[in-house]
Protein backbone atom coordinates (compact mmCIF):
# COMPACT_ATOMS: atom_id res chain seq x y z
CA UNK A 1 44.28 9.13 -27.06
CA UNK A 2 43.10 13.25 -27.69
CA UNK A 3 41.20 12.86 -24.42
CA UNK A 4 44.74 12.05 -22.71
CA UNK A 5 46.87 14.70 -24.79
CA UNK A 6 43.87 17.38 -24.07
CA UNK A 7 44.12 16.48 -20.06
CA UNK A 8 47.76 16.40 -20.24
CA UNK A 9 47.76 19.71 -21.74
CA UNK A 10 45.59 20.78 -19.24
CA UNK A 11 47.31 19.54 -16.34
CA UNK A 12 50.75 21.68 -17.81
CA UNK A 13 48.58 24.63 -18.09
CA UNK A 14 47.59 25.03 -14.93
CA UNK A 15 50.46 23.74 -13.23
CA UNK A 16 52.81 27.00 -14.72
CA UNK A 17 50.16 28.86 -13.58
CA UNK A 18 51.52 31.32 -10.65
CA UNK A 19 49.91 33.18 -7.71
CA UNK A 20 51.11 36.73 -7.61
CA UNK A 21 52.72 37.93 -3.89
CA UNK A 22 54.21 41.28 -3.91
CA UNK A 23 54.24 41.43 -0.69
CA UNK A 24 56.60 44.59 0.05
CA UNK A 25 54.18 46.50 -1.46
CA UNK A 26 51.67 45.62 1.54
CA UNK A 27 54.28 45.78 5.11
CA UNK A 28 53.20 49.51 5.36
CA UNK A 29 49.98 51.63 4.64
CA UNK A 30 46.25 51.89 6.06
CA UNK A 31 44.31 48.98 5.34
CA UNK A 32 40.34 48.00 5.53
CA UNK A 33 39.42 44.38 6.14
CA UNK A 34 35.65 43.63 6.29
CA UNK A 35 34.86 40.22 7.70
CA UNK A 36 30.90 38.42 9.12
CA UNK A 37 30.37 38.08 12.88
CA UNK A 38 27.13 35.84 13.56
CA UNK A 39 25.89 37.32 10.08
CA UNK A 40 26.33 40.30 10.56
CA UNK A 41 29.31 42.77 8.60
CA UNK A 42 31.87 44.15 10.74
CA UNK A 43 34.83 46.75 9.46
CA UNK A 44 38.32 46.99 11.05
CA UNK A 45 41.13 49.85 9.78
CA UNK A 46 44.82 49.19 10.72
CA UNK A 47 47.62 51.42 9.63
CA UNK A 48 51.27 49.31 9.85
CA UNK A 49 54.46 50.78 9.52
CA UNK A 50 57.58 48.31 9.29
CA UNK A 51 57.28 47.68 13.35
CA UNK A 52 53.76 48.63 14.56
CA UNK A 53 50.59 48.02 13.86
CA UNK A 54 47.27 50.15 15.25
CA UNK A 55 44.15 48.83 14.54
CA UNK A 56 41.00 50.63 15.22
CA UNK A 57 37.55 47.77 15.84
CA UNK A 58 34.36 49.53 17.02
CA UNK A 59 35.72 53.11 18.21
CA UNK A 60 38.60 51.47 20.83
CA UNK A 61 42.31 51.39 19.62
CA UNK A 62 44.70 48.77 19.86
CA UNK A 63 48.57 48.94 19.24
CA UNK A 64 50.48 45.95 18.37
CA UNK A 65 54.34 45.09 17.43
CA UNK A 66 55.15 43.91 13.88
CA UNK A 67 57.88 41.47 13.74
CA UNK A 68 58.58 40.36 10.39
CA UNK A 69 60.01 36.93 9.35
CA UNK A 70 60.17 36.98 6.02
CA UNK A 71 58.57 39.63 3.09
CA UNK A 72 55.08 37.66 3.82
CA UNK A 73 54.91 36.75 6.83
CA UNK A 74 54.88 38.61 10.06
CA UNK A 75 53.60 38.10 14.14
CA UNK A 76 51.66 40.74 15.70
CA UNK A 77 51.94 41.28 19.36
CA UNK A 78 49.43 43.24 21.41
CA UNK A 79 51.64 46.22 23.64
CA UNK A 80 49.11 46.47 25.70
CA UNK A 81 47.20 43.18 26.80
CA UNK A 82 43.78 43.25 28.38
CA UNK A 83 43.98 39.41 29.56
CA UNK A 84 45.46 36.26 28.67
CA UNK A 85 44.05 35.52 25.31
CA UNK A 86 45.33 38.64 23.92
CA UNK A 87 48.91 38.06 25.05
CA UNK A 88 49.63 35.03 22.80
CA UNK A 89 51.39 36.47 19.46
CA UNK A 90 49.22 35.99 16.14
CA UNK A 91 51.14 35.02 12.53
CA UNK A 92 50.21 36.41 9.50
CA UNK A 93 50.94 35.35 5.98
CA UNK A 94 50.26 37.16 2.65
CA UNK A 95 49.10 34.12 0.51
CA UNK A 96 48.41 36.29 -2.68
CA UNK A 97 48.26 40.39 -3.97
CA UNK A 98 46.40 42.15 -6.47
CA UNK A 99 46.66 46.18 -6.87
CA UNK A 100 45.10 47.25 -4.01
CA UNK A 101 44.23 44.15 -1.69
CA UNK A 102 46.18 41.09 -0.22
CA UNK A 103 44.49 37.77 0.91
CA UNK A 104 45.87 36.06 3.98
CA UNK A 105 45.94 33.79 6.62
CA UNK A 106 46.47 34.26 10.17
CA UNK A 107 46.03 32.60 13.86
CA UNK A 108 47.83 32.25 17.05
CA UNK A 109 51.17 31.38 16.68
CA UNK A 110 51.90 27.31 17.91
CA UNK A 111 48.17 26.73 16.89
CA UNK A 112 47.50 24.88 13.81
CA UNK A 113 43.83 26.75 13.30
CA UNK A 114 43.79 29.16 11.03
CA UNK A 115 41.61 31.47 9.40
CA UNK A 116 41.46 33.76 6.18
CA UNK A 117 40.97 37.15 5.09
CA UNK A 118 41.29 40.10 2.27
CA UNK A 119 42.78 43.14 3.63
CA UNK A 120 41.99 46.00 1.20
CA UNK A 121 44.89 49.05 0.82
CA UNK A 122 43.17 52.42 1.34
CA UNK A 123 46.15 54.58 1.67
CA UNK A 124 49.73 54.57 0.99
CA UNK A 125 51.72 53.49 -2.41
CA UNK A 126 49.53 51.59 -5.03
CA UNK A 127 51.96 50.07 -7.35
């Protein structure tokens, strides 16, 4: 009988337990997200204001349009398309926030594949 009260306990514990979005705090500023390519550690900077996004990958530029759904999620679309694969819209979602970082999830919008990240803040307002 303790071992059920103890897991029952348990179980209400954890299910109270709440993941923190503030995800206004994250639609504008510069951001760092570091991510592995065939094992090796790559670094992209993007700076998004409420409708644009410019994201700077190995010295080349690219602009995209913000569209926001909803205060976590948003689709990126490139302005300036160098073939087919970069004309299909990505979604983003903000899944959680901490002070200075978001994790999310993003991949090409109608897909069901997606993928994860931590974005890092390195400028703007730190609440």
């Amino acid at each position: 009988m303790k071992k059920i009260l103890f897991f029952l306990s348990l179980l209400f514990l954890t299910s109270c337990y709440e993941v923190e979005r503030n995800c206004k705090d994250y639609k504008t500023g510069k951001f760092q997200f570091d991510f592995v390519v065939n094992g090796v550690k790559k670094t992209t900077v993007f700076e998004r204001t409420e409708t644009l996004q410019i994201e700077t990958y190995e010295g080349k530029t690219d602009t995209a349009t913000v569209r926001w759904v909803n205060d976590c999620e948003f689709v990126l679309q490139k302005l300036h398309p160098k073939n087919m694969q970069e004309k299909k819209a990505i979604s983003m979602r903000i899944l959680s926030t901490t002070k200075n970082s978001y994790t999310f999830e993003f991949g090409i919008v109608g897909n069901d594949e997606k993928q994860k990240g931590t974005a890092k803040k390195i400028s703007g307002t730190f609440k």
